[in-house]
PDB file of N, CA and C in Angstrom:
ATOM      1  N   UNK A   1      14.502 -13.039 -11.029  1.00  0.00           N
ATOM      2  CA  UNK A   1      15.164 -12.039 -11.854  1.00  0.00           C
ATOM      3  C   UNK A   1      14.652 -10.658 -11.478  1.00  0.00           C
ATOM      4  N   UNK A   2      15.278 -10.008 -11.621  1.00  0.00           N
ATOM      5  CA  UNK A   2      15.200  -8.547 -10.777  1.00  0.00           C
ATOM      6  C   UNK A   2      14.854  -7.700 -11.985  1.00  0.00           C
ATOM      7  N   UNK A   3      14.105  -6.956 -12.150  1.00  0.00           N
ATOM      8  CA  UNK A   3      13.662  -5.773 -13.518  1.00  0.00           C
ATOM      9  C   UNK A   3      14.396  -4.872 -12.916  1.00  0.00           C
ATOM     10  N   UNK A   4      14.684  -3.772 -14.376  1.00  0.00           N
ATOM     11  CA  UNK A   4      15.196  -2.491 -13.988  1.00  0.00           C
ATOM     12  C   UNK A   4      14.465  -1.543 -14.815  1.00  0.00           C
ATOM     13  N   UNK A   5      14.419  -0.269 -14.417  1.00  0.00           N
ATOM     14  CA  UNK A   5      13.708   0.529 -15.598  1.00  0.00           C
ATOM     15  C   UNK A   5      14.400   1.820 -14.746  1.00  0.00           C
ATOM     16  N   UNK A   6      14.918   2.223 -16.345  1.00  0.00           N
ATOM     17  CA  UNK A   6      15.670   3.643 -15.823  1.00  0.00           C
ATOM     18  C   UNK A   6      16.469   3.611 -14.311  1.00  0.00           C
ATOM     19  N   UNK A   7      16.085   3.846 -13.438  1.00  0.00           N
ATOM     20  CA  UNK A   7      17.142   3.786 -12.133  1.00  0.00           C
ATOM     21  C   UNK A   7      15.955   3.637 -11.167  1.00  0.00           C
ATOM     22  N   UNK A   8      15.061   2.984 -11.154  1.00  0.00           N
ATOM     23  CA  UNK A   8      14.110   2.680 -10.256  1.00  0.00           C
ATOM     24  C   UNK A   8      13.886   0.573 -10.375  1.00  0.00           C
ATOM     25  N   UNK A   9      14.470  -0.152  -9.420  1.00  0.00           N
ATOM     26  CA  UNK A   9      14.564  -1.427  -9.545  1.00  0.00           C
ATOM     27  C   UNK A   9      13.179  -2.262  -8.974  1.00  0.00           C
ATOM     28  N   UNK A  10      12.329  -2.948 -10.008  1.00  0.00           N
ATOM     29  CA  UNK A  10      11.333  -3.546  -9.391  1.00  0.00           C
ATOM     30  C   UNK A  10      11.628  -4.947  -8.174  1.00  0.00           C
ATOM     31  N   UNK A  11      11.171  -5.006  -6.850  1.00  0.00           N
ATOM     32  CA  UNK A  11      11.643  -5.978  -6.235  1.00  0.00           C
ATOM     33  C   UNK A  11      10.797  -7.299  -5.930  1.00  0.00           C
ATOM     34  N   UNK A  12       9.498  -6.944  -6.377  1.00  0.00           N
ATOM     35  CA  UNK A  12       8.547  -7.680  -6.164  1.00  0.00           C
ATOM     36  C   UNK A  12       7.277  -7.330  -5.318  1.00  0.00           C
ATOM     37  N   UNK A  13       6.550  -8.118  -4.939  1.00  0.00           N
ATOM     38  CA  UNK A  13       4.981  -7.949  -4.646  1.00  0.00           C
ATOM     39  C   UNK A  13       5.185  -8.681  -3.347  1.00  0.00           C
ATOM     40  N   UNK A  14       4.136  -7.945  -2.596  1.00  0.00           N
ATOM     41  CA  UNK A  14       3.734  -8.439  -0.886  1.00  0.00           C
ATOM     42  C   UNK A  14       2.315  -8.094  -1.455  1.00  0.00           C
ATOM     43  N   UNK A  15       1.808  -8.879  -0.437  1.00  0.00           N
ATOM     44  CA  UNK A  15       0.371  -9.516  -0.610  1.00  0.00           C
ATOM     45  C   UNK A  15      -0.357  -9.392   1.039  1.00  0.00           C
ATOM     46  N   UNK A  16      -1.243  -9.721   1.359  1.00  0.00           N
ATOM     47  CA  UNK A  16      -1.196  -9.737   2.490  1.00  0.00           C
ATOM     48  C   UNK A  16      -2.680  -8.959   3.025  1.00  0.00           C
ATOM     49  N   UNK A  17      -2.845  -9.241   4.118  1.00  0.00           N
ATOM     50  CA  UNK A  17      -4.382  -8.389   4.893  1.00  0.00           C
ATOM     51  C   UNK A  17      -3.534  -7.478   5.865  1.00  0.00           C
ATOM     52  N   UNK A  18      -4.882  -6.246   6.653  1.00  0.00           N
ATOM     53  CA  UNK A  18      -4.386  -5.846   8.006  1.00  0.00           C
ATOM     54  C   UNK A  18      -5.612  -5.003   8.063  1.00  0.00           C
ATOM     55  N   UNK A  19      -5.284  -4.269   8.939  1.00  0.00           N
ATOM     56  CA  UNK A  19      -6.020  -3.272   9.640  1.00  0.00           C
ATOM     57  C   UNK A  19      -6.334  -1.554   9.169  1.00  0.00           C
ATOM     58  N   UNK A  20      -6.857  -0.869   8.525  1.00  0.00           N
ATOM     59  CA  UNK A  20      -6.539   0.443   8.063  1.00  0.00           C
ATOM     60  C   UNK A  20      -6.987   1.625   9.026  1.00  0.00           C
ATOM     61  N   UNK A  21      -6.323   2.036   9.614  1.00  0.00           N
ATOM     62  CA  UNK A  21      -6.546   3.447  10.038  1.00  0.00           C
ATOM     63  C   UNK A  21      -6.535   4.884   9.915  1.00  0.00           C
ATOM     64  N   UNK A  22      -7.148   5.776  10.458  1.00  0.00           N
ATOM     65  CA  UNK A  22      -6.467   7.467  10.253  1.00  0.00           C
ATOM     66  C   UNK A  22      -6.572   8.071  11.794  1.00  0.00           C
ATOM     67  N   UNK A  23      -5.537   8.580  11.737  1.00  0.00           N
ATOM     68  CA  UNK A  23      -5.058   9.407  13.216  1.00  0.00           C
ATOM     69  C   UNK A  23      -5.471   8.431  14.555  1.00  0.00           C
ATOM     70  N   UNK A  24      -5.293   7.062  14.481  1.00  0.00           N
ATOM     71  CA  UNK A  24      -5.870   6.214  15.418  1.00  0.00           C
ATOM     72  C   UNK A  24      -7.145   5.632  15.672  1.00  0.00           C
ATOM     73  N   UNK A  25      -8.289   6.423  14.784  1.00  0.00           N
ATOM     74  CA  UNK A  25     -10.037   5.780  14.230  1.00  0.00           C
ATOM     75  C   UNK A  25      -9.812   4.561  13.300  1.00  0.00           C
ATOM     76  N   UNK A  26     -10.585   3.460  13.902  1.00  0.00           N
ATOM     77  CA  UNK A  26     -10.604   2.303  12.722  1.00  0.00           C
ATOM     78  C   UNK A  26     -10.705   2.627  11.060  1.00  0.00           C
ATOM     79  N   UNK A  27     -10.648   2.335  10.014  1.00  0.00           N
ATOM     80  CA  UNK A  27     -10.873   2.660   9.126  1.00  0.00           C
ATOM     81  C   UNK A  27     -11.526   1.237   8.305  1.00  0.00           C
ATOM     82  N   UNK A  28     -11.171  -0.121   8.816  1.00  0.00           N
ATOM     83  CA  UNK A  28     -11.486  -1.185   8.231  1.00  0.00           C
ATOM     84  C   UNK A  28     -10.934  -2.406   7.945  1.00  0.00           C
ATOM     85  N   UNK A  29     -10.863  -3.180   7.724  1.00  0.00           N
ATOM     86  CA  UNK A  29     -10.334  -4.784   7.584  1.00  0.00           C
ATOM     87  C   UNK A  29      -9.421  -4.227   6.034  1.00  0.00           C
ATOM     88  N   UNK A  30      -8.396  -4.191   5.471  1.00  0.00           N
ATOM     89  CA  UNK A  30      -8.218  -4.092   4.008  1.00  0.00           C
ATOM     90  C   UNK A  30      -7.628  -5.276   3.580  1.00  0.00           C
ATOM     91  N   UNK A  31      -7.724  -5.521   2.479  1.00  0.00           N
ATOM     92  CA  UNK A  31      -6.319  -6.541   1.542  1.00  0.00           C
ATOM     93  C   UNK A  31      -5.764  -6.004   1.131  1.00  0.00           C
ATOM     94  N   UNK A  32      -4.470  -6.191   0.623  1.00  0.00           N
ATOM     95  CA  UNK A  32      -3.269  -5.491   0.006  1.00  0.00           C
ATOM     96  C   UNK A  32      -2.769  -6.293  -1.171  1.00  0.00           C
ATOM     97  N   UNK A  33      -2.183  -5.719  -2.091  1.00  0.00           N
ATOM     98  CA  UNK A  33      -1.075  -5.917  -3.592  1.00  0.00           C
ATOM     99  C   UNK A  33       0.047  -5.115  -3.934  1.00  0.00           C
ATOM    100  N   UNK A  34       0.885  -5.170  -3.103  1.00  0.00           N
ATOM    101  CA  UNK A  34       1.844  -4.011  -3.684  1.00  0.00           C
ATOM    102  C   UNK A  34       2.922  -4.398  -4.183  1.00  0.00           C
ATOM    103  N   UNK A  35       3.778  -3.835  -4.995  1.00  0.00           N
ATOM    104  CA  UNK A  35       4.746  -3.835  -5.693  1.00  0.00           C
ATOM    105  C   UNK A  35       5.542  -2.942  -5.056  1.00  0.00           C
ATOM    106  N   UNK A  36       6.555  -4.035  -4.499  1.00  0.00           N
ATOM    107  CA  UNK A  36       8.145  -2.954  -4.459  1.00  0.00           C
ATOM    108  C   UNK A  36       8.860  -2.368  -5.413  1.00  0.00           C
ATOM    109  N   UNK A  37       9.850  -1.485  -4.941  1.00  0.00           N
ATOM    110  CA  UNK A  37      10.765  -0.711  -5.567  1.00  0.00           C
ATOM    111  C   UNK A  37      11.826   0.085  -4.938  1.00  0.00           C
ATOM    112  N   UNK A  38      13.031  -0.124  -5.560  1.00  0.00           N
ATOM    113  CA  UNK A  38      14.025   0.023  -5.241  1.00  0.00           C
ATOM    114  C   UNK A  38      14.706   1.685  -5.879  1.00  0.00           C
ATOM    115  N   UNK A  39      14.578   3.045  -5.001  1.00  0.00           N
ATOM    116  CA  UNK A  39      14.730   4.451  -5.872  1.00  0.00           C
ATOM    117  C   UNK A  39      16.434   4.050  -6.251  1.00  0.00           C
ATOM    118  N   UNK A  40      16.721   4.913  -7.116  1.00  0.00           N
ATOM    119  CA  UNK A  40      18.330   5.396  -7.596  1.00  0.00           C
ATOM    120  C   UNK A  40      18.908   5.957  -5.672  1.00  0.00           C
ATOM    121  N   UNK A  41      17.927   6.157  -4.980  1.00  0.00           N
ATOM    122  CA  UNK A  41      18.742   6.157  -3.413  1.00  0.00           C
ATOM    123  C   UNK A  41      18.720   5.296  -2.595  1.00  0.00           C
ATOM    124  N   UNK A  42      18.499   4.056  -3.153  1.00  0.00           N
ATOM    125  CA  UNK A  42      18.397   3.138  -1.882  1.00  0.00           C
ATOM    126  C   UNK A  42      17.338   2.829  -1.361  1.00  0.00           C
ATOM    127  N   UNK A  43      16.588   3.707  -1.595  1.00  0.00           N
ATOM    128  CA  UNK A  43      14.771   3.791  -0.724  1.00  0.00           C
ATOM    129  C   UNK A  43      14.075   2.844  -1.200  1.00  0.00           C
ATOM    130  N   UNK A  44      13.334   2.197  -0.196  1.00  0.00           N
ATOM    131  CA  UNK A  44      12.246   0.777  -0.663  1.00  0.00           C
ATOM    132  C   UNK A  44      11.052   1.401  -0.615  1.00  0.00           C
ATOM    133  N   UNK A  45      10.566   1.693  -1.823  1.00  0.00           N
ATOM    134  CA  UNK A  45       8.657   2.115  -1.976  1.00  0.00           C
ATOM    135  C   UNK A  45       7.900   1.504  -2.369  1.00  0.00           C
ATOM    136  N   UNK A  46       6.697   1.772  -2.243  1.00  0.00           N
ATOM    137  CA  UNK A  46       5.238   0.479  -2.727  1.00  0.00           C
ATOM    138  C   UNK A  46       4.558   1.158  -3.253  1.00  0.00           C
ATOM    139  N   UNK A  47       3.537   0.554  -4.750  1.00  0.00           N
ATOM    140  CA  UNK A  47       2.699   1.199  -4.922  1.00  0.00           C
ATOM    141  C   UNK A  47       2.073  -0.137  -5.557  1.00  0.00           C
ATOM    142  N   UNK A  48       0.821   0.406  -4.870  1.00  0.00           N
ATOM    143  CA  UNK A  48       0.178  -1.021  -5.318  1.00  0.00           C
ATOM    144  C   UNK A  48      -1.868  -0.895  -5.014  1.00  0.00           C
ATOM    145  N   UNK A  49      -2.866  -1.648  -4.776  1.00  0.00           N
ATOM    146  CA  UNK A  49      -3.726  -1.994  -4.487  1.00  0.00           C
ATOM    147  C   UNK A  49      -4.276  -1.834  -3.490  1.00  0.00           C
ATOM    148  N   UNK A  50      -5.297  -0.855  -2.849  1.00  0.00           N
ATOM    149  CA  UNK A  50      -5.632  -1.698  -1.409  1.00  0.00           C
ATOM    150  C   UNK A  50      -7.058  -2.095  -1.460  1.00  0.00           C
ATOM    151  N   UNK A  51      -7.583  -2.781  -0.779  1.00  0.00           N
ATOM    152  CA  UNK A  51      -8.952  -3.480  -1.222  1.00  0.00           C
ATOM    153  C   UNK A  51      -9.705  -3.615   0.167  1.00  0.00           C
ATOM    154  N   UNK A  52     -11.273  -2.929   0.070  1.00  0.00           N
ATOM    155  CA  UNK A  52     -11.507  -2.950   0.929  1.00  0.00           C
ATOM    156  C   UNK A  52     -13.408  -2.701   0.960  1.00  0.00           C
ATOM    157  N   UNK A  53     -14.333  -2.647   1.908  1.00  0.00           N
ATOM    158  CA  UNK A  53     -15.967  -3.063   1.139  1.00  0.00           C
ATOM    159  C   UNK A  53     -15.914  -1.361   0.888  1.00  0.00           C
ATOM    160  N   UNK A  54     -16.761  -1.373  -0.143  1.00  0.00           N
ATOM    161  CA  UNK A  54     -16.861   0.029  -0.514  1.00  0.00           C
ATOM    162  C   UNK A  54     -17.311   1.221  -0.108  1.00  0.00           C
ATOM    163  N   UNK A  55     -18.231   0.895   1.304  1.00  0.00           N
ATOM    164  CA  UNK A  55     -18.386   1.786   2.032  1.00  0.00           C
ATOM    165  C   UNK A  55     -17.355   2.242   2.539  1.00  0.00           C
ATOM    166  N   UNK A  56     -16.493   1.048   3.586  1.00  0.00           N
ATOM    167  CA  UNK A  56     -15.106   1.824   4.326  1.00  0.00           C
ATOM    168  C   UNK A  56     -14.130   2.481   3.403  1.00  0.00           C
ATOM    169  N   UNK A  57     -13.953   1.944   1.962  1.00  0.00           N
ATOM    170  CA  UNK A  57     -12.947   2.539   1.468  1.00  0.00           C
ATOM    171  C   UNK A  57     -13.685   4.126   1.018  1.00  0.00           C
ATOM    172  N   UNK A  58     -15.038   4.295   0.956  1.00  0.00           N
ATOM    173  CA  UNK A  58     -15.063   5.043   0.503  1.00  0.00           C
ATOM    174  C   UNK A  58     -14.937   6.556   1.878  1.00  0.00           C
ATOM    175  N   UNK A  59     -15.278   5.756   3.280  1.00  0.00           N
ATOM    176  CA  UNK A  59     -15.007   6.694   4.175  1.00  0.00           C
ATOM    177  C   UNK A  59     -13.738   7.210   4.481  1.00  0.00           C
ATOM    178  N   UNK A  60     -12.472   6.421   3.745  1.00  0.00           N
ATOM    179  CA  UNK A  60     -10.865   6.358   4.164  1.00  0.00           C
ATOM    180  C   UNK A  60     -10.579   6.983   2.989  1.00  0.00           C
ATOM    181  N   UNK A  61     -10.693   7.161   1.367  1.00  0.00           N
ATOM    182  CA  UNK A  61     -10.372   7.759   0.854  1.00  0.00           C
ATOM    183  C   UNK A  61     -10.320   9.300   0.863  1.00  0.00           C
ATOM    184  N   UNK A  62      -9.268   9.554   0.763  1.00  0.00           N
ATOM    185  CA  UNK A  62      -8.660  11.319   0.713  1.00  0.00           C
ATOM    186  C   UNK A  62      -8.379  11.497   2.190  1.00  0.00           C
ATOM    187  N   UNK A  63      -7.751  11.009   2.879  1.00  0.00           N
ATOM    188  CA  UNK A  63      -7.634  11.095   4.122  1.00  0.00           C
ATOM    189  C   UNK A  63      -6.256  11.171   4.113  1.00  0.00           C
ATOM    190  N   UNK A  64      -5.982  11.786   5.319  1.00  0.00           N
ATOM    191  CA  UNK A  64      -4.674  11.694   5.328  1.00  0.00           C
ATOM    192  C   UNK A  64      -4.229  11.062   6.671  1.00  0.00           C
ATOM    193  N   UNK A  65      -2.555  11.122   6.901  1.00  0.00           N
ATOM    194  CA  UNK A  65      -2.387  10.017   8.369  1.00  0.00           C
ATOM    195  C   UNK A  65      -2.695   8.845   8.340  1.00  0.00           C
ATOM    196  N   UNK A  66      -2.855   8.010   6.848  1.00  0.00           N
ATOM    197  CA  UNK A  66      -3.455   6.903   6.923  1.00  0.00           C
ATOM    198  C   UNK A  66      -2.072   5.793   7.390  1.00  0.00           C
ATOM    199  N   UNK A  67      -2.696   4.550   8.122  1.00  0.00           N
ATOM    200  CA  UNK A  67      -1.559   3.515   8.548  1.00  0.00           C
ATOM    201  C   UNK A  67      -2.496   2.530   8.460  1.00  0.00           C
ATOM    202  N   UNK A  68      -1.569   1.377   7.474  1.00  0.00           N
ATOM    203  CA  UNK A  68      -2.331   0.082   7.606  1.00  0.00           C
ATOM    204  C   UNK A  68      -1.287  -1.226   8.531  1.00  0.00           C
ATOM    205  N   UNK A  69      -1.788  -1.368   9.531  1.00  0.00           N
ATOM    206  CA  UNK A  69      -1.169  -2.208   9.831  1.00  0.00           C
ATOM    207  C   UNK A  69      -1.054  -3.657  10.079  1.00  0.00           C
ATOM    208  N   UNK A  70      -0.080  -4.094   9.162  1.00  0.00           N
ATOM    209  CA  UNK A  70      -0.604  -6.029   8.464  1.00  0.00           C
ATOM    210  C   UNK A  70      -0.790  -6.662   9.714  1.00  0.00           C
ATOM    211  N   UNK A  71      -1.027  -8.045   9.112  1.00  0.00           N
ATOM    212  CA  UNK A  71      -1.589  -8.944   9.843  1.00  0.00           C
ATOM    213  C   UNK A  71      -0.130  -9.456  10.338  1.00  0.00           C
ATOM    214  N   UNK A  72       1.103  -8.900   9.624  1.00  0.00           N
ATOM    215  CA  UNK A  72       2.620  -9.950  10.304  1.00  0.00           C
ATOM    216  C   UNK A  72       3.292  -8.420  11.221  1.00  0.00           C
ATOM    217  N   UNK A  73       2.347  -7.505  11.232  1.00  0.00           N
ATOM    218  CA  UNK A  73       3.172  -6.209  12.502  1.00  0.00           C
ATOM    219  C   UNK A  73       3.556  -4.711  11.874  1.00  0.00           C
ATOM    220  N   UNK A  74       3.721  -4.952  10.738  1.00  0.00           N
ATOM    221  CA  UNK A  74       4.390  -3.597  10.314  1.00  0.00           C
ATOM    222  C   UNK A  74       3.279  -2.797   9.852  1.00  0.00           C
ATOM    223  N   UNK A  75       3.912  -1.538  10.002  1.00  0.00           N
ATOM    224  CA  UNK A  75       3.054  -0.267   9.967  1.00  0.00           C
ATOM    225  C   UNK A  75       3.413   0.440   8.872  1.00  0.00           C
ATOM    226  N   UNK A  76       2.407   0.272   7.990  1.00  0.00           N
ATOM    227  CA  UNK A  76       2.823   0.865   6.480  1.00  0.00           C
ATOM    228  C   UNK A  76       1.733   2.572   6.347  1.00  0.00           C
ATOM    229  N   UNK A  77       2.356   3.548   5.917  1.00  0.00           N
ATOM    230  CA  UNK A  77       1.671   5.092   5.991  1.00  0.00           C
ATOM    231  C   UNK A  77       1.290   4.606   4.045  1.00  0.00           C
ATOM    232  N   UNK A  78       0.165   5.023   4.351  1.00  0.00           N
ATOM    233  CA  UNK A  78      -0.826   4.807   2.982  1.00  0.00           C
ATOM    234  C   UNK A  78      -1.239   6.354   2.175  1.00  0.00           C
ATOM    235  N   UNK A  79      -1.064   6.322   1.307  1.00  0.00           N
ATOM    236  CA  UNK A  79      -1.537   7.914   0.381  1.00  0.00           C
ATOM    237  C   UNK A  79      -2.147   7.257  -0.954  1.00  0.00           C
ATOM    238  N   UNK A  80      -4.171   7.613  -0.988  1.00  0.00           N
ATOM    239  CA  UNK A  80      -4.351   7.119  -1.956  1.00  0.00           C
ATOM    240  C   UNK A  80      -4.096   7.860  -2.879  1.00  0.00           C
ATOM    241  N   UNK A  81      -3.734   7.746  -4.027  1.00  0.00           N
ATOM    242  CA  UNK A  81      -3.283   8.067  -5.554  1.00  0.00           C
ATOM    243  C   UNK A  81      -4.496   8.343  -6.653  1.00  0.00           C
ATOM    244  N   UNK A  82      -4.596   9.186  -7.606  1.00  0.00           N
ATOM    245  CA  UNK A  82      -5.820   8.900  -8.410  1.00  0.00           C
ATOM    246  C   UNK A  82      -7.021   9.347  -7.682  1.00  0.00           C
ATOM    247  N   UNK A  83      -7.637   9.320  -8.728  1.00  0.00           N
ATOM    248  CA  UNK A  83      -9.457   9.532  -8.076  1.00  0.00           C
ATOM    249  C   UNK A  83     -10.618   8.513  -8.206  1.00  0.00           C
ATOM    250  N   UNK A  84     -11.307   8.784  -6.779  1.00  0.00           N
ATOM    251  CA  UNK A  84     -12.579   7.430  -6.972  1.00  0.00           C
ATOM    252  C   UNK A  84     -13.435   8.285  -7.897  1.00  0.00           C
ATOM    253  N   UNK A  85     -13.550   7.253  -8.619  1.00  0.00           N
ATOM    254  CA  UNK A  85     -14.872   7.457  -9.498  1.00  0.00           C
ATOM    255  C   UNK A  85     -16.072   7.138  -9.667  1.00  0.00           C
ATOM    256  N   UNK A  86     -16.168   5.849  -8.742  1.00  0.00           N
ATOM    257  CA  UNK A  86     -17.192   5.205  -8.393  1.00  0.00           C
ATOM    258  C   UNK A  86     -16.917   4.678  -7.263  1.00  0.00           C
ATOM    259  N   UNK A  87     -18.529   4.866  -6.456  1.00  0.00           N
ATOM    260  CA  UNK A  87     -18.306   4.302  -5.219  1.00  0.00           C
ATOM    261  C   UNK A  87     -18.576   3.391  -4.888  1.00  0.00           C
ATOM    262  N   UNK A  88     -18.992   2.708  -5.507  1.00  0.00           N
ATOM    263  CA  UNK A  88     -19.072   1.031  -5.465  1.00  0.00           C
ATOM    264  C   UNK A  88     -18.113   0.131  -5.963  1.00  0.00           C
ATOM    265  N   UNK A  89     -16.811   0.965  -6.266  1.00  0.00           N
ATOM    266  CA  UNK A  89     -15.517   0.284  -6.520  1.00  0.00           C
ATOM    267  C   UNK A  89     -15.389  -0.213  -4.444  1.00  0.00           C
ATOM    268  N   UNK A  90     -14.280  -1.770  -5.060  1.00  0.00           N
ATOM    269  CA  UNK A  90     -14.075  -2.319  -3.934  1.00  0.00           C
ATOM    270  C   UNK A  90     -12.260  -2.127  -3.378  1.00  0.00           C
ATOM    271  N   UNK A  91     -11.843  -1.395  -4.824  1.00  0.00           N
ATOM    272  CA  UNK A  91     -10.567  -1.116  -5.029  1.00  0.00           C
ATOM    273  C   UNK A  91      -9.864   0.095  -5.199  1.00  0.00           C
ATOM    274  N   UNK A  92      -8.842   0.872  -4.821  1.00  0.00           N
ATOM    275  CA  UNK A  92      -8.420   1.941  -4.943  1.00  0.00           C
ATOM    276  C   UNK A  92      -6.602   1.385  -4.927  1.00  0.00           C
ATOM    277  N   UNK A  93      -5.965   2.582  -6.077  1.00  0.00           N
ATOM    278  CA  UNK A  93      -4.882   2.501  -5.941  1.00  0.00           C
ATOM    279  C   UNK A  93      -4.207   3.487  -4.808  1.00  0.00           C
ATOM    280  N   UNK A  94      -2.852   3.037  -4.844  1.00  0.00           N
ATOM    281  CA  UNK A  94      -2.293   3.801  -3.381  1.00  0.00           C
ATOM    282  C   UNK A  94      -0.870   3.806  -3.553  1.00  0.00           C
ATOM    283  N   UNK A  95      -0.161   4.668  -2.785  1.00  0.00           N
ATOM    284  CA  UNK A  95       1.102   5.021  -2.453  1.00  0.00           C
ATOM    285  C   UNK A  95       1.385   4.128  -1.222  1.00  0.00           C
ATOM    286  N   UNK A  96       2.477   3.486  -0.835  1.00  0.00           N
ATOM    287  CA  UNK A  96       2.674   3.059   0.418  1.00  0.00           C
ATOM    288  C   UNK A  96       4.325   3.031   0.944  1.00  0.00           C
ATOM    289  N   UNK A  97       4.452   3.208   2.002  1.00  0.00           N
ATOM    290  CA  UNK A  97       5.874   3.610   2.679  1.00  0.00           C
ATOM    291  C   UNK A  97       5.531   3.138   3.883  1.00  0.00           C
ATOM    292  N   UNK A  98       7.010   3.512   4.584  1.00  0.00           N
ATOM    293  CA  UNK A  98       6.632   2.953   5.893  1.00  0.00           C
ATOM    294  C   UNK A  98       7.378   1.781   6.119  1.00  0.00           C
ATOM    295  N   UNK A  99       7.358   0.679   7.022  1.00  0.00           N
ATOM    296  CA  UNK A  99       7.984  -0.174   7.706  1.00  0.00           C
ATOM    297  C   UNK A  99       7.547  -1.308   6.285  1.00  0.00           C
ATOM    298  N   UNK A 100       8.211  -0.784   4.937  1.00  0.00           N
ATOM    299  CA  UNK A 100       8.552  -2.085   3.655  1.00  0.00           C
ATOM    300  C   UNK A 100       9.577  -3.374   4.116  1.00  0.00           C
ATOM    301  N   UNK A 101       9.530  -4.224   3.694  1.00  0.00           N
ATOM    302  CA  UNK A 101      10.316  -5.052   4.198  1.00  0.00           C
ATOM    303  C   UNK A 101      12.073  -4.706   3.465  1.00  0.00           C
ATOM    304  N   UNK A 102      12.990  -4.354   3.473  1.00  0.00           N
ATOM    305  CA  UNK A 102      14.266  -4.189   3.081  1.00  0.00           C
ATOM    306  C   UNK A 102      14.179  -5.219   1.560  1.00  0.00           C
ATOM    307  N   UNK A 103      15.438  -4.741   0.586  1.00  0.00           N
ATOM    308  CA  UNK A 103      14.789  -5.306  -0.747  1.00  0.00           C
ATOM    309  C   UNK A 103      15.230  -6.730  -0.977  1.00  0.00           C
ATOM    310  N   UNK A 104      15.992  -6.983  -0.173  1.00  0.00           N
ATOM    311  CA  UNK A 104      16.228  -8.584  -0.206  1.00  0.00           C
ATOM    312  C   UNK A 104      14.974  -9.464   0.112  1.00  0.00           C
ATOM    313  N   UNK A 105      14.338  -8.702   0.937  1.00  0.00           N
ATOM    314  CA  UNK A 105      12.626  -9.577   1.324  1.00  0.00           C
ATOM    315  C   UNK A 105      11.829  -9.980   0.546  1.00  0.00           C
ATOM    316  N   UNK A 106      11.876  -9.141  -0.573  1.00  0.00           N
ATOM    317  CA  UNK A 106      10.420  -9.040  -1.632  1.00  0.00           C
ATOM    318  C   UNK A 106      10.186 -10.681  -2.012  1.00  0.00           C
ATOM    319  N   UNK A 107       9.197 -10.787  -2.306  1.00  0.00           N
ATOM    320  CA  UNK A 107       8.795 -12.347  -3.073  1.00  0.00           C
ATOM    321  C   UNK A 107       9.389 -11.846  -4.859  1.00  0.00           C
ATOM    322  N   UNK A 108       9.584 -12.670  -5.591  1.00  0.00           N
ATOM    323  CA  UNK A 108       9.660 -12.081  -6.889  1.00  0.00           C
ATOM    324  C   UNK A 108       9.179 -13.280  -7.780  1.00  0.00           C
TER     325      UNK A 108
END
């Protein structure tokens, strides 16, 4: 079953590991949780989780040019959201775009 809220359609969650980078420097092994979404234009966006040991996330946060790229190929551009507050968090929320899978894909 497909949610709706106002004109933004939830499509479901991708899950998944990969690789995190900025401007082509490693950034770290991450896990991922994101939640699709479907804009009032058609556009497929993510916002979701990325998880990663707290040193690297804490060297990748506020960065920009970030690309994580999964373990199945696609190249997702990452913008973390919010502020760390602690650096011994293993978790940060995030913006994600980029090569989403089209909205028929989502798991739901």
């Amino acid at each position: 079953m497909q949610a709706t809220r106002g004109s933004i359609q939830f499509l479901g969650r991708l899950t998944g590991g990969g690789a995190l980078a900025c401007d082509g420097e490693a950034m770290g092994r991450a896990t991922f949780e994101i939640d699709g979404f479907r804009t009032r234009t058609g556009e497929v966006v993510g916002s979701g989780e990325i998880r990663m040991t707290p040193a690297e996330l804490d060297h990748a946060f506020g960065r920009t040019n970030l690309t994580l790229t999964t373990d199945d190929g696609r190249v997702l551009t990452v913008r973390f959201s919010g502020k760390r507050h602690n650096a011994s968090d293993s978790a940060a929320h995030a913006d994600i775009a980029g090569d989403l899978p089209p909205a028929k894909d989502w798991r739901r």
